[in-house]
Protein backbone atom coordinates (compact mmCIF):
# COMPACT_ATOMS: atom_id res chain seq x y z
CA UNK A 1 0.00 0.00 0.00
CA UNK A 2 0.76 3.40 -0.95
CA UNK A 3 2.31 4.98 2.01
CA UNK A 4 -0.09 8.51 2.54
CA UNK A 5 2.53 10.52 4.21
CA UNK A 6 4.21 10.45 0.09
CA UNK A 7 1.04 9.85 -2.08
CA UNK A 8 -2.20 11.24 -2.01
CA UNK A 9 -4.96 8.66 -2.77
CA UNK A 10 -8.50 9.97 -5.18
CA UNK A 11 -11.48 8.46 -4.62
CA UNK A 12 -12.86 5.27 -4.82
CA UNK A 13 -13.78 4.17 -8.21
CA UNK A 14 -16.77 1.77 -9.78
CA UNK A 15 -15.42 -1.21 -11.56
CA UNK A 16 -17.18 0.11 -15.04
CA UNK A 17 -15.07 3.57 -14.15
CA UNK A 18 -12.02 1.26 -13.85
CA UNK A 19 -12.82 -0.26 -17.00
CA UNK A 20 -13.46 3.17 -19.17
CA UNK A 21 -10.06 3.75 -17.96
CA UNK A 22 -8.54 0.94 -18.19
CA UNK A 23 -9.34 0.25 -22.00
CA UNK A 24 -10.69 -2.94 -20.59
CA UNK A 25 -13.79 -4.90 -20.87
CA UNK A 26 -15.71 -6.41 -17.88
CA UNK A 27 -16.16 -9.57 -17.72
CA UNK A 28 -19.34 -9.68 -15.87
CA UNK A 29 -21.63 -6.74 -16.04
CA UNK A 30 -23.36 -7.38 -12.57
CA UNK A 31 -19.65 -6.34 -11.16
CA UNK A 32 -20.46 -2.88 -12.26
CA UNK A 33 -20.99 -1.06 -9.79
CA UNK A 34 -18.14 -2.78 -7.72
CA UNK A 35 -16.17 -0.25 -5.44
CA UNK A 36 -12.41 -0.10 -5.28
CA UNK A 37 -10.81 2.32 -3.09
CA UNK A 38 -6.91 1.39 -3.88
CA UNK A 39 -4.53 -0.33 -6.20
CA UNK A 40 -1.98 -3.19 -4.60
CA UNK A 41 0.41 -6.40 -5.42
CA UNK A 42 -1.74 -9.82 -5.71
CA UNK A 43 0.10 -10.82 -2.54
CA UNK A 44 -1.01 -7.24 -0.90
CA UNK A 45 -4.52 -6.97 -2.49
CA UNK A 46 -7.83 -7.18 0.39
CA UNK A 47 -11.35 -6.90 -0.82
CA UNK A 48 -11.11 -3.51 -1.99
CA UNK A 49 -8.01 -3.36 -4.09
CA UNK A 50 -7.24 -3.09 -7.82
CA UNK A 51 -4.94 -5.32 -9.13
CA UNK A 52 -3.19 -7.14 -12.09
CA UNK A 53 -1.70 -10.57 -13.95
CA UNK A 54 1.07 -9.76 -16.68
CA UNK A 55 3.71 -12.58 -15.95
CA UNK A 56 2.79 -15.86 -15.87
CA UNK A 57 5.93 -16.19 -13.49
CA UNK A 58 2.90 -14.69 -10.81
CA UNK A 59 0.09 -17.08 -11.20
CA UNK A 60 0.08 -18.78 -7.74
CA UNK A 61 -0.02 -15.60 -5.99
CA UNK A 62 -3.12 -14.73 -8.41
CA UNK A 63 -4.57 -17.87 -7.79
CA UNK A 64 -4.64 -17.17 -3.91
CA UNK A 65 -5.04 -13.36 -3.82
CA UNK A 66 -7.10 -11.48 -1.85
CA UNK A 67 -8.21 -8.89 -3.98
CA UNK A 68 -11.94 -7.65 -4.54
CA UNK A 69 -10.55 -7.17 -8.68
CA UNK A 70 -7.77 -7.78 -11.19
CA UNK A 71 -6.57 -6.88 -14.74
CA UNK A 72 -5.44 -10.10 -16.63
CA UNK A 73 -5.31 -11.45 -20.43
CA UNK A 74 -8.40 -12.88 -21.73
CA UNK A 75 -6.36 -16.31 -22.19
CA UNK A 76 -5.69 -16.20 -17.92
CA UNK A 77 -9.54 -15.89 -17.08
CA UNK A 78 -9.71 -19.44 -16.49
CA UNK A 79 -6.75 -19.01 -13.34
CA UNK A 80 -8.93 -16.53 -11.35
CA UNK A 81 -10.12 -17.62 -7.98
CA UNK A 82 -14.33 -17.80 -7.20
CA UNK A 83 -15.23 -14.38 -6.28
CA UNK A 84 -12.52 -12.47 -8.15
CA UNK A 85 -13.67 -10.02 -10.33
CA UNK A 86 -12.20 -9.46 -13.42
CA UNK A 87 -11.31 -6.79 -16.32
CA UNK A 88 -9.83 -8.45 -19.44
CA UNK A 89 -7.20 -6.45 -21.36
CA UNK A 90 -4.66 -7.52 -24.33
CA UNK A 91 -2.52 -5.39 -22.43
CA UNK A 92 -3.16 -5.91 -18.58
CA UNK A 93 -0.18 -4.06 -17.39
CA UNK A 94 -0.78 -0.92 -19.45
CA UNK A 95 -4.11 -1.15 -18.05
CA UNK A 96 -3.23 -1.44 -14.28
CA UNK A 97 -0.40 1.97 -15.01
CA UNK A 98 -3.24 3.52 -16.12
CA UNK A 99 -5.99 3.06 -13.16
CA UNK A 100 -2.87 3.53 -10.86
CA UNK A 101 -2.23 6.49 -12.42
CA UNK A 102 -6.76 7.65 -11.73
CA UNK A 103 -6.04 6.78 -8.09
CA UNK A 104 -2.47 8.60 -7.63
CA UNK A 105 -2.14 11.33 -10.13
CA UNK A 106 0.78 13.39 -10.76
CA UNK A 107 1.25 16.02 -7.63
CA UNK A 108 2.27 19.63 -9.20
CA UNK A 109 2.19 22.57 -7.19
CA UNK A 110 0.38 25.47 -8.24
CA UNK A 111 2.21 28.11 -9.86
CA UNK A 112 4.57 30.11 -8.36
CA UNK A 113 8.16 31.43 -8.38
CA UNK A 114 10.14 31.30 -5.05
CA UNK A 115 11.72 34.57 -4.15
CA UNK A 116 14.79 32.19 -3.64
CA UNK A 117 14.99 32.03 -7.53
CA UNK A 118 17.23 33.84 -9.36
CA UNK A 119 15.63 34.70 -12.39
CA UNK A 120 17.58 37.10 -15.54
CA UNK A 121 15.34 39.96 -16.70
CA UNK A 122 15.30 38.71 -20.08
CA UNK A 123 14.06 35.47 -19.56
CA UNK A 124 11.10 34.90 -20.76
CA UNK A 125 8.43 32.58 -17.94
CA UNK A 126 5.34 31.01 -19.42
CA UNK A 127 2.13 31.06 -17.65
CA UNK A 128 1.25 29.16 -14.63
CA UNK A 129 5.19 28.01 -14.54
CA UNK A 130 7.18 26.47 -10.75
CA UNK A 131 10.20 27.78 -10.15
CA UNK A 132 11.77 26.62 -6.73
CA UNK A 133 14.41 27.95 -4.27
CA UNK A 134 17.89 28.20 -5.36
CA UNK A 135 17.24 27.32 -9.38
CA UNK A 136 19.33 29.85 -11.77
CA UNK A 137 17.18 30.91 -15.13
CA UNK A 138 20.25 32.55 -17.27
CA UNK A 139 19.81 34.97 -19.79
CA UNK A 140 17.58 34.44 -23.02
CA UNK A 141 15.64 31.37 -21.76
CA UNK A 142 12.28 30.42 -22.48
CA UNK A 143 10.24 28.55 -20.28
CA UNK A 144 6.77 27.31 -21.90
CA UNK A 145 3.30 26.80 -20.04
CA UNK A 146 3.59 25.25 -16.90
CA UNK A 147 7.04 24.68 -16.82
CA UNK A 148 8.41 23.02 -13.55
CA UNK A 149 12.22 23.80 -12.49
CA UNK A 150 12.81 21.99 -9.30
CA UNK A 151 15.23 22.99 -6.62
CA UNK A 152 18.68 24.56 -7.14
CA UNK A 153 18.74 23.67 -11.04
CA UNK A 154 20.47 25.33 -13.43
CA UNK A 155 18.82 26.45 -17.25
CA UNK A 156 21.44 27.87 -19.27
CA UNK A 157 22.09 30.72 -21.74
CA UNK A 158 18.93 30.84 -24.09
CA UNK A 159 18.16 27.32 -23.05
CA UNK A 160 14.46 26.29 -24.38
CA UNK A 161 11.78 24.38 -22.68
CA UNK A 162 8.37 23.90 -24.17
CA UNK A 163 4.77 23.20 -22.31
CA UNK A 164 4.94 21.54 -19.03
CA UNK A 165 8.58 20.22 -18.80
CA UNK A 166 9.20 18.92 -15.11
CA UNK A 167 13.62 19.76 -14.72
CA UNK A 168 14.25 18.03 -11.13
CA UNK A 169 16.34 19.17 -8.59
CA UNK A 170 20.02 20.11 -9.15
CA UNK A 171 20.20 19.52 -13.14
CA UNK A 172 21.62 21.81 -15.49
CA UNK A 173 20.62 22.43 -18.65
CA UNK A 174 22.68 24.25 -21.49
CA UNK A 175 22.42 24.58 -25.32
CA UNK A 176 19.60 22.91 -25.50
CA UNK A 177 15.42 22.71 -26.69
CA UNK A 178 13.79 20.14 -24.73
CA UNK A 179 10.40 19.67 -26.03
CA UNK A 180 6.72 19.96 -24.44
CA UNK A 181 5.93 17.20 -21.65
CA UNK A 182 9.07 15.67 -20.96
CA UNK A 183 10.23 15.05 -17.42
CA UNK A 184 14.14 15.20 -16.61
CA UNK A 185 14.61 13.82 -13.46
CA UNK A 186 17.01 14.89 -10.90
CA UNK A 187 20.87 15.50 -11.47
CA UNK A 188 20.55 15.17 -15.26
CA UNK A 189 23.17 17.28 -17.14
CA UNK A 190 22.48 17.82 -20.59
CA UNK A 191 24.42 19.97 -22.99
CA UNK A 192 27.64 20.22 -21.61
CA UNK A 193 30.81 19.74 -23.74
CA UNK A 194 31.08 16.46 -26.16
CA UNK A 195 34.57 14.28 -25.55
CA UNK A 196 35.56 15.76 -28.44
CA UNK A 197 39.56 16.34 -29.02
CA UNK A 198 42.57 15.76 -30.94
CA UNK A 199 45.07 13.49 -29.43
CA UNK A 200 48.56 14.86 -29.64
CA UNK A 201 51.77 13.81 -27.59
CA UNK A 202 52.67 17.40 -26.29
CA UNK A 203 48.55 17.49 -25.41
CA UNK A 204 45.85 16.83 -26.72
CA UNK A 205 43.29 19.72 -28.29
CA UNK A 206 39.78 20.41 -27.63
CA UNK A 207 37.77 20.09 -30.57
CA UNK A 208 35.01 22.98 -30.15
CA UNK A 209 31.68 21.24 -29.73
CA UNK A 210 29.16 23.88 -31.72
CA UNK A 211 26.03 21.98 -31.68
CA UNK A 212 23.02 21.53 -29.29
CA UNK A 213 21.12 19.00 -28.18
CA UNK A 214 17.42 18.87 -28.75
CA UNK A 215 15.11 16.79 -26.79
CA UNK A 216 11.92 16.04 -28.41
CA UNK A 217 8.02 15.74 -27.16
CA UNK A 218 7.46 13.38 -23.85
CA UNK A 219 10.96 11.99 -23.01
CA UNK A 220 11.71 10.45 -19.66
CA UNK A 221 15.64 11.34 -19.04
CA UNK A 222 16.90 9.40 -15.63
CA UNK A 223 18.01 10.76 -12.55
CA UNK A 224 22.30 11.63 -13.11
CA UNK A 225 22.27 11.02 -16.63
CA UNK A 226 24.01 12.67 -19.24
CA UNK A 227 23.46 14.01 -22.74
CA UNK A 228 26.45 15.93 -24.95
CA UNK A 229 25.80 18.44 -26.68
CA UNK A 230 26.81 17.49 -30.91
CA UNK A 231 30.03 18.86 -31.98
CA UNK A 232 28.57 20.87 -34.96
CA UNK A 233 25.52 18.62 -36.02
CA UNK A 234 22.82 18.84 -32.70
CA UNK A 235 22.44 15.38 -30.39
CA UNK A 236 19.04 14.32 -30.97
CA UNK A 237 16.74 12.28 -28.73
CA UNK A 238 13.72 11.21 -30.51
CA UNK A 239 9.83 11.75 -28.99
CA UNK A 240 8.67 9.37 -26.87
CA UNK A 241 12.12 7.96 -25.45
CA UNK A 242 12.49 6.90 -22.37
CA UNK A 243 16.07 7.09 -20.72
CA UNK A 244 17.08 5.43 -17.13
CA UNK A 245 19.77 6.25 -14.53
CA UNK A 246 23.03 6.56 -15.05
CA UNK A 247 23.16 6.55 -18.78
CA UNK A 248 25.78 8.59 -21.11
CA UNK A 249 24.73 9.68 -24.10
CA UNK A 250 28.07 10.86 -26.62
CA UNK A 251 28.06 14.05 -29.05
CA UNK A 252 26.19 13.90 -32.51
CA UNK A 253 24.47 10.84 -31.35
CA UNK A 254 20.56 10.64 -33.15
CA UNK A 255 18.38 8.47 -31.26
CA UNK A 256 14.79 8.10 -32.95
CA UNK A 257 10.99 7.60 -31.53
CA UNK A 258 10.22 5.53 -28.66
CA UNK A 259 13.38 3.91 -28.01
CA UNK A 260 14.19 2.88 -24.34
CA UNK A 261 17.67 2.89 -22.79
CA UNK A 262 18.07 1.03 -19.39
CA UNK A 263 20.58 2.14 -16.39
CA UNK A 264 24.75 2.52 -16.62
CA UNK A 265 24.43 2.15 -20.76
CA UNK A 266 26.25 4.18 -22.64
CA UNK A 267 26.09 5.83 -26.34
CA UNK A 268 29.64 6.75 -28.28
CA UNK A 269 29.49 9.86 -30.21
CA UNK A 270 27.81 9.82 -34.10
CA UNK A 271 25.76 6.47 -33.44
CA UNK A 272 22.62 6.88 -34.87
CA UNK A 273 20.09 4.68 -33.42
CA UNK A 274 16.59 3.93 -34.98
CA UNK A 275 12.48 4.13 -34.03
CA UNK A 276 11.93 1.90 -30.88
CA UNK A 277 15.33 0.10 -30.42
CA UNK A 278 15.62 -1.29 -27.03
CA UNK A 279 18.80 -0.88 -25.01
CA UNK A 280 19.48 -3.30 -21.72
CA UNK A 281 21.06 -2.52 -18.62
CA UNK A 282 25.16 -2.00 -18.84
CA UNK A 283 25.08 -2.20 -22.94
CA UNK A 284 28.08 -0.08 -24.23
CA UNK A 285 27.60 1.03 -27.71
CA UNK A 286 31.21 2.35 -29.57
CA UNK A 287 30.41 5.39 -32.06
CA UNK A 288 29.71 6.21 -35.92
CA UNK A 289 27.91 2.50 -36.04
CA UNK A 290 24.15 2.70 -36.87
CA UNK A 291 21.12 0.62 -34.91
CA UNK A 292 18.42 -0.31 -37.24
CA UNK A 293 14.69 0.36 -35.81
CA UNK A 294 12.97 -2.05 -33.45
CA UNK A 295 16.60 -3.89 -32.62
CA UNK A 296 16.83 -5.28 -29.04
CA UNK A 297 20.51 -5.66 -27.13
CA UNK A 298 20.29 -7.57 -24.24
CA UNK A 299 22.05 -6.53 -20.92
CA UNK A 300 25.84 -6.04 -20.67
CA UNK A 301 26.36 -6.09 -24.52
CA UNK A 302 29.10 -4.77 -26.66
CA UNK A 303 28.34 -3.58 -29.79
CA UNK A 304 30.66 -2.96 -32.06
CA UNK A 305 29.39 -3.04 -35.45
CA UNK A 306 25.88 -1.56 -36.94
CA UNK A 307 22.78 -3.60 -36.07
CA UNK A 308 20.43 -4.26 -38.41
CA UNK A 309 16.56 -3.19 -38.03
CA UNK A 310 14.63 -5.59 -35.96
CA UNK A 311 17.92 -7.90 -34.53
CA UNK A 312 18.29 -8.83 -31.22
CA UNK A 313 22.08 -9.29 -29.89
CA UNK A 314 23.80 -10.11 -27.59
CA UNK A 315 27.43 -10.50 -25.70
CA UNK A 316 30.63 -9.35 -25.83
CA UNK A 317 31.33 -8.63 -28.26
CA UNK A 318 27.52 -8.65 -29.42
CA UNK A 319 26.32 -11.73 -31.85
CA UNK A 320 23.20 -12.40 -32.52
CA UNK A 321 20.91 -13.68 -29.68
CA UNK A 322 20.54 -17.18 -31.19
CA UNK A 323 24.11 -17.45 -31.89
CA UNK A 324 25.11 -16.24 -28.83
CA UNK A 325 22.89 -18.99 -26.92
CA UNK A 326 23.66 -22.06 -28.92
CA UNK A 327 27.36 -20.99 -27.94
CA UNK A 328 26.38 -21.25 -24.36
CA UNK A 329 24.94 -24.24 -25.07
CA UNK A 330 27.80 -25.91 -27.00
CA UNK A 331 29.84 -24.62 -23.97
CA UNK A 332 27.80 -26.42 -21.49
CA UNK A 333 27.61 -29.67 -22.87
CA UNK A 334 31.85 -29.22 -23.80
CA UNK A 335 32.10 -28.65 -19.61
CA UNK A 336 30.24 -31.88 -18.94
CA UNK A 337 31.88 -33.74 -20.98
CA UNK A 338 35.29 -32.80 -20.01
CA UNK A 339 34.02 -33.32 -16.63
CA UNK A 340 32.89 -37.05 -17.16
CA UNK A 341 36.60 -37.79 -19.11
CA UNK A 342 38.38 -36.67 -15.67
């Protein structure tokens, strides 16, 4: 349960409410009118929770939950318990995010600008924008509607946000246009100088780094990570991305629509990566190689060469996934039987 001392719980909902939002159909119409006052784990769930089946890995603990209702695949109806009652969704994960997103909605403040701010004349706010204590709005920046710049962060010279951006606390943003609805989390630098130089024996040279980087409509950038800004061409970060913790992103580096990047992986300079690649955990990606649309790399791959659209690899260096496992598997059975010749 959500702890209410962090989260502030709506009101209870109907089942057919759930539903609407949901996307999800009911399975029986007499459960209705069915009141649910909170959303909870199958192993957490009482009478009057919400709750959800996505991973068959789960089904004994939805086979002897508690809860008054649950979100599953029309192909698990036949697991439920008597007396569960059920929503059926293609999708039954997107469909719980979304009714726990009705019962614990977003918290903004309303708008207001601390007198703790320190805020250049020529910056221009949009309506209804936050500004906390201690954040530093530079010259020539423009802040859209209902902007949110969290404590002690730092927007740059002529740095541009667009509608409701969320910047969290301590992150500093330079040479940069980070588009309407996306949320950068806290610590996130973006825009700072690409690792861009000449390498010489009496010391190496700093290549200027002349470009920007511009962060399209509803992104999710990760607490602490980072994003260089392109060396003459921009760095580009396509709508819809998501990006975890701890992840580098290198100069010149064009990541398309939807794509998802998971913790500590990192991005080398002029890789251009495709429409709704998917990136694991600890995946280090060398520059100028090119990642075709809808690839997958699985965690704690090394990719050294271009990926084509729709591949999955993995390893290091990266193979593809089936290669990769009948390897392991050839390995294995090599082990045992140098094992049963001792």
């Amino acid at each position: 349960m959500a702890d209410p001392k962090f989260f502030d719980k709506q009101r209870a909902l109907s089942l057919k409410e759930i539903a609407e939002i949901a996307g999800a159909a009911l399975h029986s119409e007499a459960d209705a009118g069915y009141m649910i006052e909170d959303v909870a784990a199958l192993d957490e769930a009482g009478a009057l929770d919400f709750s959800f089946l996505d991973n068959v890995k789960y089904k004994e603990q939805f086979k002897n939950t508690q809860a008054g209702a649950c979100v599953i695949h029309p192909d698990q109806k036949d697991l439920a318990p008597d007396g569960l009652k059920l929503l059926l969704s293609p999708n039954p994960y997107k469909s719980y995010a979304l009714v726990a997103q009705a019962f614990y909605p977003e918290h903004k403040p309303a708008g207001s600008i601390s007198e703790h701010a320190c805020i250049h004349p020529d910056a221009i706010i949009g309506e209804g924008c936050v500004i906390e204590a201690g954040a530093i709005i530079k010259e020539g920046v423009v802040l859209g509607e209902g902007c949110w710049i969290q404590e002690n962060t730092v927007l740059g010279v002529s740095a541009q946000l667009g509608d409701f951006v969320r910047v969290g606390g301590n992150s500093t943003l330079s040479h940069c246009h980070i588009g309407s609805y996306s949320k950068i989390y806290p610590g996130v630098r973006i825009g700072q100088d690409g690792f861009g130089f000449a390498m010489d024996l009496k010391g190496h040279v700093k290549v200027p780094q002349l470009g920007r980087v511009i962060i399209e409509e509803h992104v999710e950038i990760g607490a602490n990570t980072t994003i260089d800004r392109g060396a003459g061409p921009d760095t580009i970060i396509g709508q819809g991305t998501w990006i975890d913790n701890l992840v580098q992103i290198g100069h010149n580096v064009k990541m398309g629509r939807g794509c998802v990047m998971v913790a500590q992986s990192g991005i080398s300079g002029s890789t251009v990566v495709g429409d709704f690649v998917v990136i694991g955990g600890q995946v280090g990606i060398a520059g100028h190689l090119t990642i075709g649309s809808g690839a997958r790399i699985a965690a704690k791959s090394g990719i050294m060469r271009d990926v084509g659209a729709g591949e999955e690899q993995m390893g290091y260096p990266a193979i593809p996934l089936k290669q990769y496992m009948k390897q392991v598997a050839l390995l294995k059975r090599l082990i045992k039987k140098d094992k049963g010749v001792n």
